[in-house]
Protein backbone atom coordinates (compact mmCIF):
# COMPACT_ATOMS: atom_id res chain seq x y z
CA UNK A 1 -42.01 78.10 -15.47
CA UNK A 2 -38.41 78.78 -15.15
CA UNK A 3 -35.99 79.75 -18.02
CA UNK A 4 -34.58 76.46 -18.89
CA UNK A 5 -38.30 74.81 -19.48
CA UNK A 6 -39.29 77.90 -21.67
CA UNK A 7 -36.25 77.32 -23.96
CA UNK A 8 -36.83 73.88 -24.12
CA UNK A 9 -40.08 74.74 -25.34
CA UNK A 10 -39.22 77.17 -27.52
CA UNK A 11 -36.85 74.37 -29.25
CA UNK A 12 -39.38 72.08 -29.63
CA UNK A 13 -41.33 74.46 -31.19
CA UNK A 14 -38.75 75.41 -33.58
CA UNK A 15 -37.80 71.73 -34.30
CA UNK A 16 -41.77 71.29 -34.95
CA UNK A 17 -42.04 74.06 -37.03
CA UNK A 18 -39.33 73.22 -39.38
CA UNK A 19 -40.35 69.78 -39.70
CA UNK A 20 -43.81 71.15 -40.80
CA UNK A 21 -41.99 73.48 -42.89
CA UNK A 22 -40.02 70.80 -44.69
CA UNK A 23 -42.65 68.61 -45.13
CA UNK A 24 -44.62 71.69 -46.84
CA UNK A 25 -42.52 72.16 -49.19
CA UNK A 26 -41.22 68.90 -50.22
CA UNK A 27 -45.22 68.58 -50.91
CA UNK A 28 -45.49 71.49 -53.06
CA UNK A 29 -42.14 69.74 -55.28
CA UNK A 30 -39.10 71.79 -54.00
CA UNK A 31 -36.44 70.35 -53.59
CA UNK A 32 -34.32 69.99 -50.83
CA UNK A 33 -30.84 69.93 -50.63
CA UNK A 34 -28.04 67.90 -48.44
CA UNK A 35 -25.04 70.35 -48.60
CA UNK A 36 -24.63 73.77 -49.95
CA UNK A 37 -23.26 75.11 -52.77
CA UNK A 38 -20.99 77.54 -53.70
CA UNK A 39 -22.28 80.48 -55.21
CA UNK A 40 -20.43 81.45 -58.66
CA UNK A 41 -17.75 84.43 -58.62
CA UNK A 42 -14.62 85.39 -59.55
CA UNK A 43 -16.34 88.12 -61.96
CA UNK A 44 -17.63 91.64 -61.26
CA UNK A 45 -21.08 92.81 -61.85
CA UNK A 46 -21.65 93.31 -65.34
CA UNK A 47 -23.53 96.84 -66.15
CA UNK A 48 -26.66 95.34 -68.02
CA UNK A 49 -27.77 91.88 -66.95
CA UNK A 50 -27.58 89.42 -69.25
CA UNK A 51 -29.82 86.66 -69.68
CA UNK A 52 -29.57 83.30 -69.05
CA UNK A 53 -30.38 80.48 -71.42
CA UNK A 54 -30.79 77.27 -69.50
CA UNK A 55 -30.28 76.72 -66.09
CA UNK A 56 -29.66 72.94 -66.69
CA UNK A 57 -26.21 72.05 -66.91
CA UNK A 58 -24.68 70.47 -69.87
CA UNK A 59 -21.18 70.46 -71.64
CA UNK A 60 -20.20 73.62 -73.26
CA UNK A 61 -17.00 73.92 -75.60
CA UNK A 62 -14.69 76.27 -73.33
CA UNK A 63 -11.62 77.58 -75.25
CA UNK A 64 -8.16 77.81 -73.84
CA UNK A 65 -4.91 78.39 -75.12
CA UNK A 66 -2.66 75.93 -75.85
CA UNK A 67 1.05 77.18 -77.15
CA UNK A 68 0.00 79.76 -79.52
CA UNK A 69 -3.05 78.48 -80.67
CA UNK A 70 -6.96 77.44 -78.74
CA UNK A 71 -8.34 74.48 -77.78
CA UNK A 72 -11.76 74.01 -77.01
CA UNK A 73 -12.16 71.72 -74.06
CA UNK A 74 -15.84 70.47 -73.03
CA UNK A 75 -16.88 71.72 -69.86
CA UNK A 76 -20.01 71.26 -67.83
CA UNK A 77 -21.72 75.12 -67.49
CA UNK A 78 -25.30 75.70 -65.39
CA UNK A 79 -25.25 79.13 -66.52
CA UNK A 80 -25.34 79.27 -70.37
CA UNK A 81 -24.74 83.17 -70.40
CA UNK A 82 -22.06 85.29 -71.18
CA UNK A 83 -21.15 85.69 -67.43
CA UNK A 84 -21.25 82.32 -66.92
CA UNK A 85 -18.78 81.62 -69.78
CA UNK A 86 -16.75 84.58 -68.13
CA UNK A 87 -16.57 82.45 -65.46
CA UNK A 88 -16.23 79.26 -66.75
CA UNK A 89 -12.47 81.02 -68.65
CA UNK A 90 -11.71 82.55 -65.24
CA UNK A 91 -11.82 79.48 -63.56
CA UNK A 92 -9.02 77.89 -65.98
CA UNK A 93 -8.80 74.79 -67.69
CA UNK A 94 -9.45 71.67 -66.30
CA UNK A 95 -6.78 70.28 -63.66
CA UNK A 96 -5.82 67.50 -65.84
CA UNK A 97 -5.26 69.78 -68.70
CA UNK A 98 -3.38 72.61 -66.63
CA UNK A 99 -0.21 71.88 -67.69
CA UNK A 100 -0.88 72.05 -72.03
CA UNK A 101 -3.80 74.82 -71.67
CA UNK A 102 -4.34 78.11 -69.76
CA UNK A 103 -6.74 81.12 -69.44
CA UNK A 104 -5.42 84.62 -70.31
CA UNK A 105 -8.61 86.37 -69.03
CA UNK A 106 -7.76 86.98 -65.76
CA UNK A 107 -4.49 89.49 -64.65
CA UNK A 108 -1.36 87.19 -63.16
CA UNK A 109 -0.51 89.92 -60.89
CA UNK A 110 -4.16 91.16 -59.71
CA UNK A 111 -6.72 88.65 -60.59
CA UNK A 112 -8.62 90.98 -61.68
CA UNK A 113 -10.40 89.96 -65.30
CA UNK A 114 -9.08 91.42 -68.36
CA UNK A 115 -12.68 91.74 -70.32
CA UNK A 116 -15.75 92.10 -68.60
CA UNK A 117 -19.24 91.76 -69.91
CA UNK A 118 -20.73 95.03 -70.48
CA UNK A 119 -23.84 93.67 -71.79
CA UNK A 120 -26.08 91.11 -74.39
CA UNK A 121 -28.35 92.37 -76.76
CA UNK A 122 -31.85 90.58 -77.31
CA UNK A 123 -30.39 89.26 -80.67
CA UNK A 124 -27.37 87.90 -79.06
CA UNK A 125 -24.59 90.30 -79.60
CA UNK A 126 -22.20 90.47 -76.91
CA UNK A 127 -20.58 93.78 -75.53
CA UNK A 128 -17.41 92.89 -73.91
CA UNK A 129 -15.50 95.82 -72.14
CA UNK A 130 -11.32 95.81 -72.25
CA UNK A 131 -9.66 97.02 -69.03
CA UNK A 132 -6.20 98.58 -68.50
CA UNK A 133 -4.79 94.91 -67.77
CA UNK A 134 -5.90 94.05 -71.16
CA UNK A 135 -4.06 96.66 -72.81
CA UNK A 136 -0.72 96.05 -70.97
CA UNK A 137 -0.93 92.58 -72.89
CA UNK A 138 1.41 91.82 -75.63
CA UNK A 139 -0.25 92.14 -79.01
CA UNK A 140 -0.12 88.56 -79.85
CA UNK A 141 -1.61 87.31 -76.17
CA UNK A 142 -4.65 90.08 -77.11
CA UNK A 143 -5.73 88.27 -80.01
CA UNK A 144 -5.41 84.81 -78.16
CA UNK A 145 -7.38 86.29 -75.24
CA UNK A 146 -10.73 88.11 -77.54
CA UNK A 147 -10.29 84.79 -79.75
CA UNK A 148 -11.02 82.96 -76.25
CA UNK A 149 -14.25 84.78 -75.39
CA UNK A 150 -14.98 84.45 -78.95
CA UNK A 151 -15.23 80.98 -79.62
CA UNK A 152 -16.65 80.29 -75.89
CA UNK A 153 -19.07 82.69 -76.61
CA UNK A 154 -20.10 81.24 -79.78
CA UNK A 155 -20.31 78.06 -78.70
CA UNK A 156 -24.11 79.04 -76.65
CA UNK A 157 -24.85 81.17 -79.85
CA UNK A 158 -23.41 84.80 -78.73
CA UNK A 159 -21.98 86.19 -81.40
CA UNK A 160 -20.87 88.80 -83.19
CA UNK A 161 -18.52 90.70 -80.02
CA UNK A 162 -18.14 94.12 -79.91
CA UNK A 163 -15.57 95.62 -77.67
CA UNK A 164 -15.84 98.48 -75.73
CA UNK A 165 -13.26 100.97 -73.80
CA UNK A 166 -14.55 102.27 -70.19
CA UNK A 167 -16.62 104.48 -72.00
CA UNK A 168 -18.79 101.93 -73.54
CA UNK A 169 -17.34 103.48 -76.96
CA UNK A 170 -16.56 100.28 -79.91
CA UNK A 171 -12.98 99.96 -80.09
CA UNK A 172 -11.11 98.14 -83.37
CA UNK A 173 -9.99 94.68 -82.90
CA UNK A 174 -6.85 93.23 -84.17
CA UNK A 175 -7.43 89.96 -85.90
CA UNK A 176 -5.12 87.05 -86.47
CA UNK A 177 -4.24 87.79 -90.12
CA UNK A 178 -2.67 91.90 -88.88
CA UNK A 179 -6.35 93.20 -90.33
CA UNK A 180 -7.99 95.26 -87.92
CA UNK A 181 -11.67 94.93 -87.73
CA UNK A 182 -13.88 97.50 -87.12
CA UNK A 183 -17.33 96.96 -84.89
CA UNK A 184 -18.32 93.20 -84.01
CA UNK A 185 -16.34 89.89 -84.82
CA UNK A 186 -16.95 86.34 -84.94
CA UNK A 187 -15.52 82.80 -84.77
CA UNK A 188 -14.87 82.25 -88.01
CA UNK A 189 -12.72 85.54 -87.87
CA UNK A 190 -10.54 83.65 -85.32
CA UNK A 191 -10.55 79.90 -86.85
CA UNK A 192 -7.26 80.05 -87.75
CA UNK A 193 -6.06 79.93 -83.97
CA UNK A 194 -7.73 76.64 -83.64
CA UNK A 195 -5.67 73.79 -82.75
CA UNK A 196 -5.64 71.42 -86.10
């Protein structure tokens, strides 16, 4: 047999065995798809996994800011987890909306996100750590930005936030009203930012 009839061979056996293959497991109920998909990104690894709720995708309130206030805007998320509202806030507000709302999570000059999710407790408490970015931010876009996560965060039942410095240490947060609140905060601490 000479090299050209062994790889023809060895295709056919390939192009056998993946037909077998594929009709194994679309027997068994997987699924197969047409195209790929892009994987999810834009966000670091966060230091403790946290856990997804659904993997089915529905429409999740997403909060952006629009002037000095936040709008929630329904958006469709597969990931119902803090990361993948992290994502969903990195990834801005819809095109149509672009030009009324915006994101203030991620750094204009680095990309580089300006909270992170340091973790999720069982009972749903969300550890969100501040970078150096997020401190270089006027105090006003601060409260817009934690008042983001917030609400987004509350809106797949993740609440109260806690942020952290680099040290995993609870830092005060500045609230609308000037009062600084010490430990974990909620929406209804930020309600006033919401538009009308």
């Amino acid at each position: 047999m000479d090299a050209v009839s062994r790889r023809s061979g060895r295709a056919r056996l390939l192009v056998l065995v993946l037909g077998l293959l594929t009709l194994l497991l679309t027997g068994c109920g997987v699924q197969l798809q047409g195209e790929a998909e892009p994987l999810a990104g834009g966000l670091p690894p966060t230091a403790s996994p946290t856990p997804t709720q659904t993997a089915t995708e529905k429409d999740t309130s997403i909060y952006f800011v629009a002037g000095r206030q936040l709008e929630g805007v329904p958006e469709p998320i597969s990931e119902r987890s803090a990361d993948g509202i992290m994502a969903a806030l990195a990834a801005g507000p819809p095109v149509d909306r672009q030009a009324q709302l915006r994101s203030l999570l991620l750094d204009p000059l680095t990309g580089a996100p300006l909270l992170i999710v340091a973790g999720v407790t069982p009972s749903g408490e969300v550890y969100v750590q501040r970078t150096d970015g997020y401190l270089t931010l006027p105090a006003t876009d601060q409260i817009l930005l934690t008042g983001q996560v917030v609400h987004s965060m509350n809106e797949i039942d993740l609440s109260p936030m806690v942020m952290v410095d680099a040290s995993g240490t609870p830092v005060p947060i500045t609230l609308p009203d000037g009062r600084v609140a010490e430990g974990g905060v909620t929406a209804d601490d930020f309600a006033s930012l919401l538009v009308g």
